[in-house]
PDB file of N, CA and C in Angstrom:
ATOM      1  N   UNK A   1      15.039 -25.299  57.084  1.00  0.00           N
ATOM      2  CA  UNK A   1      15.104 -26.094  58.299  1.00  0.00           C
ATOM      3  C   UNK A   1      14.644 -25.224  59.459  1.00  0.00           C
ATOM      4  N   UNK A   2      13.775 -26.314  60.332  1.00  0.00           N
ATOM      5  CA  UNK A   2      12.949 -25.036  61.460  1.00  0.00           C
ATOM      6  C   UNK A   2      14.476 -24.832  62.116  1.00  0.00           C
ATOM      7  N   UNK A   3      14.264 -24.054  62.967  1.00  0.00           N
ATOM      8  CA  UNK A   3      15.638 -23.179  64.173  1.00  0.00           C
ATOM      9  C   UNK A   3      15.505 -24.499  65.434  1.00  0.00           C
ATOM     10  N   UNK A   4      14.067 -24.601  65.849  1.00  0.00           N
ATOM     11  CA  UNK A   4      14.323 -26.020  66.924  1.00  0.00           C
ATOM     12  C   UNK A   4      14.906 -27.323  66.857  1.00  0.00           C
ATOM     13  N   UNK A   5      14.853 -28.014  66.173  1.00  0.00           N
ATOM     14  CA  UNK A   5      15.495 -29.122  65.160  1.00  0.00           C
ATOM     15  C   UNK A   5      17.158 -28.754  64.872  1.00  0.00           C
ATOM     16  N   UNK A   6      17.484 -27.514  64.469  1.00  0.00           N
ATOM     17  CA  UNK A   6      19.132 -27.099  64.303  1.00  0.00           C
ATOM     18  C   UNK A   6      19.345 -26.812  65.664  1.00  0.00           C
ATOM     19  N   UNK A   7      18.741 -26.607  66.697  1.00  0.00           N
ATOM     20  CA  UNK A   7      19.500 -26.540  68.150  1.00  0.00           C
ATOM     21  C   UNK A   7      19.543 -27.662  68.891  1.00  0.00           C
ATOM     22  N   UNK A   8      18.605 -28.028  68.575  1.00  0.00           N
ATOM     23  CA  UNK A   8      18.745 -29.730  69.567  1.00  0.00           C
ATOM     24  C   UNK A   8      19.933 -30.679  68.549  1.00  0.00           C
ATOM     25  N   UNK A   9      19.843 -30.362  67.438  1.00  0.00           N
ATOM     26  CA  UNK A   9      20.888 -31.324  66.926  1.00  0.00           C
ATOM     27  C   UNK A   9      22.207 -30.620  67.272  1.00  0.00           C
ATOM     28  N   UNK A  10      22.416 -29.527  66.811  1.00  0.00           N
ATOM     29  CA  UNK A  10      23.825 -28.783  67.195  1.00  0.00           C
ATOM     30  C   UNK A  10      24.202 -29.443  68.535  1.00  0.00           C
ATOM     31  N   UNK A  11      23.455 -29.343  69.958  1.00  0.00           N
ATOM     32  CA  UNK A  11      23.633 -29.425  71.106  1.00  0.00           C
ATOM     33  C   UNK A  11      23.854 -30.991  71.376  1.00  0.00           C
ATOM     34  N   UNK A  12      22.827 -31.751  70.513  1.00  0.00           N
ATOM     35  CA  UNK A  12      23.465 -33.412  70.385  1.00  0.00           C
ATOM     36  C   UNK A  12      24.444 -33.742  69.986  1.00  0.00           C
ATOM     37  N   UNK A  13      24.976 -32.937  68.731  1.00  0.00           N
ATOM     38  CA  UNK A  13      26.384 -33.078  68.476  1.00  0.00           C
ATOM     39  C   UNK A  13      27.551 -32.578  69.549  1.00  0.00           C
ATOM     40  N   UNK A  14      27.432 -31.787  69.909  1.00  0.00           N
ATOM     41  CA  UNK A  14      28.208 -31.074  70.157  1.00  0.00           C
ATOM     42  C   UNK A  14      28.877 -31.968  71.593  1.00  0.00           C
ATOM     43  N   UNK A  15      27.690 -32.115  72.503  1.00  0.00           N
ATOM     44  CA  UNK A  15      27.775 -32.847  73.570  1.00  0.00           C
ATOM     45  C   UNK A  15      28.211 -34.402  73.447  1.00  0.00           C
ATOM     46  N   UNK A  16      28.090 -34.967  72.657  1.00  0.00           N
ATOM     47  CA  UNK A  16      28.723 -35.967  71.719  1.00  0.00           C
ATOM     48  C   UNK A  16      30.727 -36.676  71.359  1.00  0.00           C
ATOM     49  N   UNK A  17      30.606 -35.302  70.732  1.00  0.00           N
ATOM     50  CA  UNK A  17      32.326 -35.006  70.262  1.00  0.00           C
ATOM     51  C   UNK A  17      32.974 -34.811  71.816  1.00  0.00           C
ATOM     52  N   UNK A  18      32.113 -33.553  72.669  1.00  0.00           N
ATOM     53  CA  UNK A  18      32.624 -33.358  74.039  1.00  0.00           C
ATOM     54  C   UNK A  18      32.983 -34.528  75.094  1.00  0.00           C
ATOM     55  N   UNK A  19      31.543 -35.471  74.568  1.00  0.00           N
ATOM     56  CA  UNK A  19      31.945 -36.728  75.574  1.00  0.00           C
ATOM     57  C   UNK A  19      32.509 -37.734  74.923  1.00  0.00           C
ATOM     58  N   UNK A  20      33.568 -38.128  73.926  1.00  0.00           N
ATOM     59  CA  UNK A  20      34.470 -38.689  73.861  1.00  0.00           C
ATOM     60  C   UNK A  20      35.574 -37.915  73.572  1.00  0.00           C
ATOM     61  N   UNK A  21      35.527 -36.671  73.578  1.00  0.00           N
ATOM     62  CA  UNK A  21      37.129 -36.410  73.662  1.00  0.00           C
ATOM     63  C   UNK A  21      37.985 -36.197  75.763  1.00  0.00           C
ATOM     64  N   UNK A  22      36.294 -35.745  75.709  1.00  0.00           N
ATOM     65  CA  UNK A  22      37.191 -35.439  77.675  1.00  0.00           C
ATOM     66  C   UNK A  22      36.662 -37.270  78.365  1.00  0.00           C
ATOM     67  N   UNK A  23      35.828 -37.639  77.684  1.00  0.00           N
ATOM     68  CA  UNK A  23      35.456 -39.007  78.645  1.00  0.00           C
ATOM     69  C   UNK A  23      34.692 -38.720  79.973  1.00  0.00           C
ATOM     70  N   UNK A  24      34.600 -37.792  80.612  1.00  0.00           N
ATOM     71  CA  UNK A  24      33.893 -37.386  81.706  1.00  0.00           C
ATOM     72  C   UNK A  24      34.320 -36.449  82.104  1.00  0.00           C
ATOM     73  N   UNK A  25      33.916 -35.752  83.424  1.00  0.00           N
ATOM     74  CA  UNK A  25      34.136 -34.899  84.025  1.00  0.00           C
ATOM     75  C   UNK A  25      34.123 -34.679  85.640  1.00  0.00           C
ATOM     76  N   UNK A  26      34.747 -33.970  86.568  1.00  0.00           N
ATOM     77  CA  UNK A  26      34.853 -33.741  87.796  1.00  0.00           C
ATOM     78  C   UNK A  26      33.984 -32.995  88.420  1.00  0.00           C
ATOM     79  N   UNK A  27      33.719 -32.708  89.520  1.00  0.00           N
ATOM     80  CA  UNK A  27      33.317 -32.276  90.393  1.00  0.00           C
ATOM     81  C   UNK A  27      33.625 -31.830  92.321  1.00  0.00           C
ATOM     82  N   UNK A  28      33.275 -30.987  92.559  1.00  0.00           N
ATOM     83  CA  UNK A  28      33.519 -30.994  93.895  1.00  0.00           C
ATOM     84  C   UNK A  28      32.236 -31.194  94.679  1.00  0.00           C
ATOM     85  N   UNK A  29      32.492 -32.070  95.887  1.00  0.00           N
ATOM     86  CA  UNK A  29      31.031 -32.640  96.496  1.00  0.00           C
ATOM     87  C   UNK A  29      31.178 -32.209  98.278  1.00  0.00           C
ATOM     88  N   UNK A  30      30.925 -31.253  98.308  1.00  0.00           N
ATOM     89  CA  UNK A  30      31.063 -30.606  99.878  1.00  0.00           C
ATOM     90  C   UNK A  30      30.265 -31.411 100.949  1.00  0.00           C
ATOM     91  N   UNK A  31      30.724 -32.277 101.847  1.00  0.00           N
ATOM     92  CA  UNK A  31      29.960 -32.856 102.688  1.00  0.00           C
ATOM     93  C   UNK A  31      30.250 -32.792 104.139  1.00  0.00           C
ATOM     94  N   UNK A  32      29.272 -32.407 105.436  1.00  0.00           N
ATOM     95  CA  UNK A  32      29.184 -31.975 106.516  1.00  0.00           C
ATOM     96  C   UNK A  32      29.721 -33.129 107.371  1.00  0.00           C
ATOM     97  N   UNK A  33      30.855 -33.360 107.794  1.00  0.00           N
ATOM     98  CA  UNK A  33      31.719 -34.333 108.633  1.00  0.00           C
ATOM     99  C   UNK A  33      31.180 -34.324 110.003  1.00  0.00           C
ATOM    100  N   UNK A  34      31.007 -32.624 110.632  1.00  0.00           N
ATOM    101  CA  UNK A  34      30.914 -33.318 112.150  1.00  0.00           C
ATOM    102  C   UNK A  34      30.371 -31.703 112.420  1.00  0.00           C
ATOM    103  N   UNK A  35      29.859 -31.345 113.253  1.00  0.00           N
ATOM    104  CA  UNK A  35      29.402 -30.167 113.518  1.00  0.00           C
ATOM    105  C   UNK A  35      29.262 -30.329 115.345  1.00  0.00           C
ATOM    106  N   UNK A  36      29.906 -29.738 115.714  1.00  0.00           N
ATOM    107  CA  UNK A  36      30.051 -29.457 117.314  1.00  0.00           C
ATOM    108  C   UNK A  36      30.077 -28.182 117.913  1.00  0.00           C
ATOM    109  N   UNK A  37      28.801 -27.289 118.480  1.00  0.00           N
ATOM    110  CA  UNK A  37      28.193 -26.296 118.780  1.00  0.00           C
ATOM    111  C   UNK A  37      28.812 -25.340 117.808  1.00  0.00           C
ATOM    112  N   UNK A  38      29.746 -24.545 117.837  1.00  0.00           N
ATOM    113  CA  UNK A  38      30.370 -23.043 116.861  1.00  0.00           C
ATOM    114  C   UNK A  38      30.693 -24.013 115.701  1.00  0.00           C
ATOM    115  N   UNK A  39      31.637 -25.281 115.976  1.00  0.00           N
ATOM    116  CA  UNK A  39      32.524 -25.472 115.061  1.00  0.00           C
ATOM    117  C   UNK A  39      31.763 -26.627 113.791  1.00  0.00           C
ATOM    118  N   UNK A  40      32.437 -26.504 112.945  1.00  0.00           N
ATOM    119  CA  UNK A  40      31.828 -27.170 111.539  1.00  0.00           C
ATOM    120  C   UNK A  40      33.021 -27.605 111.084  1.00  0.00           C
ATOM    121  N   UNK A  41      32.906 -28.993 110.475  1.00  0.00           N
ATOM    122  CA  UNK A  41      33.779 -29.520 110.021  1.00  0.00           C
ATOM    123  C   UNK A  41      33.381 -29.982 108.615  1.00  0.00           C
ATOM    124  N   UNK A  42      33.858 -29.887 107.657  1.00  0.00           N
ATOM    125  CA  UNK A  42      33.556 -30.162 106.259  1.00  0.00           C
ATOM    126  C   UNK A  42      34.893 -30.356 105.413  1.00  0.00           C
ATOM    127  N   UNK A  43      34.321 -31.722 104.704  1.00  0.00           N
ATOM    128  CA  UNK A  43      35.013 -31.966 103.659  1.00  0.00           C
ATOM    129  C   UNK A  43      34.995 -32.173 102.623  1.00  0.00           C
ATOM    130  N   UNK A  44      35.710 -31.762 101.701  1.00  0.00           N
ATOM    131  CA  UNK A  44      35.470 -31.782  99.979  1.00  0.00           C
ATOM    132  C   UNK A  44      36.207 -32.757  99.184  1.00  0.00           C
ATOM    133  N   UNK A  45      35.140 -33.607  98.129  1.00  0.00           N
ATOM    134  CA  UNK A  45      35.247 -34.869  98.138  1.00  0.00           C
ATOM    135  C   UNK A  45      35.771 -34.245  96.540  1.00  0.00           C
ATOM    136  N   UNK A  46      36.564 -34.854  95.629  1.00  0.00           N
ATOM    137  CA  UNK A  46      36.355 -34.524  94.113  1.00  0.00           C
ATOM    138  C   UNK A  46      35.935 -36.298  93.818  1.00  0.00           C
ATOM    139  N   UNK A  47      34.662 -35.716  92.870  1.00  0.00           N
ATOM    140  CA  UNK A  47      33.981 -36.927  92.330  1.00  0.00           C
ATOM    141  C   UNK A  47      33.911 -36.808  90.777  1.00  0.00           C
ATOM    142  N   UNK A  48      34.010 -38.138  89.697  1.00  0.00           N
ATOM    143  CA  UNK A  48      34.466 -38.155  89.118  1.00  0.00           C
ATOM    144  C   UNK A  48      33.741 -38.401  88.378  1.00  0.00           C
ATOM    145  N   UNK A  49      32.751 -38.332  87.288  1.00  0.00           N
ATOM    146  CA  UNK A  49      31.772 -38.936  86.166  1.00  0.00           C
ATOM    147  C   UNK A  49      32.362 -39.565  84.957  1.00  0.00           C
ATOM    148  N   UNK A  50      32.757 -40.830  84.606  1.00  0.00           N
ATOM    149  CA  UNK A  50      32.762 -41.175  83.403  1.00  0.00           C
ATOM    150  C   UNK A  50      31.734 -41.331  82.555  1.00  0.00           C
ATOM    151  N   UNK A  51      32.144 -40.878  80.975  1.00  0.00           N
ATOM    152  CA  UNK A  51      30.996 -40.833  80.084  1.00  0.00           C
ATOM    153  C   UNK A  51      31.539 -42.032  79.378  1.00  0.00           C
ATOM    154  N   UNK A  52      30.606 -43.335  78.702  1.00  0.00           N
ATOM    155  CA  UNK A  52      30.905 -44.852  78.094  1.00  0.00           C
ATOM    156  C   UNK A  52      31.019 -43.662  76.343  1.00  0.00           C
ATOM    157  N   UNK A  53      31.631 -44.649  75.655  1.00  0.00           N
ATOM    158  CA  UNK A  53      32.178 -44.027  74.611  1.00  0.00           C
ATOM    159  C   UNK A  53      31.014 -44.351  73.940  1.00  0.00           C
ATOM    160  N   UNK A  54      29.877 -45.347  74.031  1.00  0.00           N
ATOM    161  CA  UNK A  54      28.411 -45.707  73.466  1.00  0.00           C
ATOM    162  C   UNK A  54      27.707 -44.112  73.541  1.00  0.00           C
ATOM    163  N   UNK A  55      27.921 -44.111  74.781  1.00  0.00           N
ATOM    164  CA  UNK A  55      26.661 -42.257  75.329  1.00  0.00           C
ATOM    165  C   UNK A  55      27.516 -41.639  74.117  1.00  0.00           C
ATOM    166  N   UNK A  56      28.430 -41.525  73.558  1.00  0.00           N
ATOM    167  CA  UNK A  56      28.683 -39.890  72.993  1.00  0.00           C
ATOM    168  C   UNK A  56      28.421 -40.311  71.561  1.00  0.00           C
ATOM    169  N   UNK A  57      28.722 -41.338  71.069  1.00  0.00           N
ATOM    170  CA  UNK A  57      28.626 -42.292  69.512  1.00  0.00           C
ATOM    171  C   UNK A  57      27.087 -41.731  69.208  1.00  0.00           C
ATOM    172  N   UNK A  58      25.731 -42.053  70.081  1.00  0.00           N
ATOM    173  CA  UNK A  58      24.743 -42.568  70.254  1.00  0.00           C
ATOM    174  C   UNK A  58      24.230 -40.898  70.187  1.00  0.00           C
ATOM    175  N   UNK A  59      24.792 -39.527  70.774  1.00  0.00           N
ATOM    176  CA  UNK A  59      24.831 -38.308  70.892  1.00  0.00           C
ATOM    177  C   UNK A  59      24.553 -37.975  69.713  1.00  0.00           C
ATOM    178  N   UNK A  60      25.722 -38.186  68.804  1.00  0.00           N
ATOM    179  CA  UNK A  60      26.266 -37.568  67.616  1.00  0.00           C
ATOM    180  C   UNK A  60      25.206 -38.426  66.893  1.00  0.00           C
ATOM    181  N   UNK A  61      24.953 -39.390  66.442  1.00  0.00           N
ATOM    182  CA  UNK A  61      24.349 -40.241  65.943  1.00  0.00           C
ATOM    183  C   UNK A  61      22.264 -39.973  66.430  1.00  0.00           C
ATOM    184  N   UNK A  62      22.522 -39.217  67.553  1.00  0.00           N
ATOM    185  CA  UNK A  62      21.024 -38.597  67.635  1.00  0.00           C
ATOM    186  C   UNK A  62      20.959 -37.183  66.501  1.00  0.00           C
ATOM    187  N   UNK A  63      22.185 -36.385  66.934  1.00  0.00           N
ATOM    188  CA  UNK A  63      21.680 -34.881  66.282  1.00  0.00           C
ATOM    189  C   UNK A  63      22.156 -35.295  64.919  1.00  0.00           C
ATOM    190  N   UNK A  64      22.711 -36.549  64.225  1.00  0.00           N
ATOM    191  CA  UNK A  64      22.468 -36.055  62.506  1.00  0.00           C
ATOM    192  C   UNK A  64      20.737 -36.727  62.101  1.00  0.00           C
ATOM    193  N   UNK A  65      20.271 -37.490  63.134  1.00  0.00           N
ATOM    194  CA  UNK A  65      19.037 -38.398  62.686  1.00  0.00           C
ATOM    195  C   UNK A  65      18.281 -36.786  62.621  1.00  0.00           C
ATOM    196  N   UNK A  66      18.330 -36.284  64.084  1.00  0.00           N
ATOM    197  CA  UNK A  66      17.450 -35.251  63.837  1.00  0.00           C
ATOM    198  C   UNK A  66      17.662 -34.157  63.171  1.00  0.00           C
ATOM    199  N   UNK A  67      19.024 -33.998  62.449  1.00  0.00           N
ATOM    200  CA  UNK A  67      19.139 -32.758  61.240  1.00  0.00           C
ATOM    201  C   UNK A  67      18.616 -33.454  59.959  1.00  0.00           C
ATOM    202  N   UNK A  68      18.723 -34.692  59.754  1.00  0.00           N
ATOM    203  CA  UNK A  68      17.978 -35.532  58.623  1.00  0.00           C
ATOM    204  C   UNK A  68      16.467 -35.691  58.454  1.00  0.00           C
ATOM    205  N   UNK A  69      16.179 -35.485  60.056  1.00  0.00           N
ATOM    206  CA  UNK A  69      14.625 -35.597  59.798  1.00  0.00           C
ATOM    207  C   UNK A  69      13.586 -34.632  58.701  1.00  0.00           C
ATOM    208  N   UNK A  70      14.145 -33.380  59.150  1.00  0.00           N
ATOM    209  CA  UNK A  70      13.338 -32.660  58.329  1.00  0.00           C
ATOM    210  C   UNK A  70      13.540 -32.269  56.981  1.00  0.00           C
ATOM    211  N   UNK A  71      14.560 -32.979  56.433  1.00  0.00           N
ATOM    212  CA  UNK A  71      15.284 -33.147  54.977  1.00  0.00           C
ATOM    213  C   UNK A  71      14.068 -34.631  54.645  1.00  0.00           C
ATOM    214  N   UNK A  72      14.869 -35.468  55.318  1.00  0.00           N
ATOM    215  CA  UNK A  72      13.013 -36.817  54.902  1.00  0.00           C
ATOM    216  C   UNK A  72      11.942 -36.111  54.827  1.00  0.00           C
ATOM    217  N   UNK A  73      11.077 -35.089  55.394  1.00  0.00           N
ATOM    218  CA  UNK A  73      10.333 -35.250  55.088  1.00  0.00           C
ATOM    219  C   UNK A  73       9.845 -34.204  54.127  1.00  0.00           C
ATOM    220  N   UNK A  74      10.145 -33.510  53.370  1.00  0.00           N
ATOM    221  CA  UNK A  74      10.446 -32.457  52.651  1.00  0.00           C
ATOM    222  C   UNK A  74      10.415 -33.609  51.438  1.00  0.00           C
ATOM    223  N   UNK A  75      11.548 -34.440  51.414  1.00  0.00           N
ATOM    224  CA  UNK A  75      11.770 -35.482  49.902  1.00  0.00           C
ATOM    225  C   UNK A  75      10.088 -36.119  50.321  1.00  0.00           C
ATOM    226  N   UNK A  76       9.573 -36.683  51.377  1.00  0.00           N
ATOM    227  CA  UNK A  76       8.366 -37.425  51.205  1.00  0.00           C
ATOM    228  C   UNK A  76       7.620 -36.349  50.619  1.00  0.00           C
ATOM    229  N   UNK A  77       7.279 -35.417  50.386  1.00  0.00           N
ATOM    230  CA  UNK A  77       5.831 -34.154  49.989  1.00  0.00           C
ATOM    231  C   UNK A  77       5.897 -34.325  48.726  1.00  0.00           C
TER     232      UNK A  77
END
């Protein structure tokens, strides 16, 4: 099996299992409120990403197509 094909699938899987066990993930989103000559005012927002349980099914279900691929075509020769 080539090495490119086992990393993109590893990384499809992997990202996969990740997005249905956490469901999404957080963030902090720093945004500039008001700025008045010296002074700066800023506030930090936490924003929230949900991942649909389809995206991670559809993940996992990419990296075995593509660890299978090059097993098909090996049986086609």
């Amino acid at each position: 099996m080539k090495t490119p094909y086992l990393i993109v699938a590893v990384v499809l899987i992997v990202a996969g299992i990740m997005g249905l066990a956490y469901g999404g993930f957080t963030y902090n989103k720093e945004t500039q409120a008001a700025k008045l000559g010296p002074l700066e005012l800023t506030i930090t927002e936490k924003e929230t990403v949900n991942i649909p349980v389809w995206a991670g099914v559809a993940s996992i279900l990419a990296g075995a197509g593509v660890l299978a691929l090059p097993l098909m075509k090996q049986q086609v020769k």
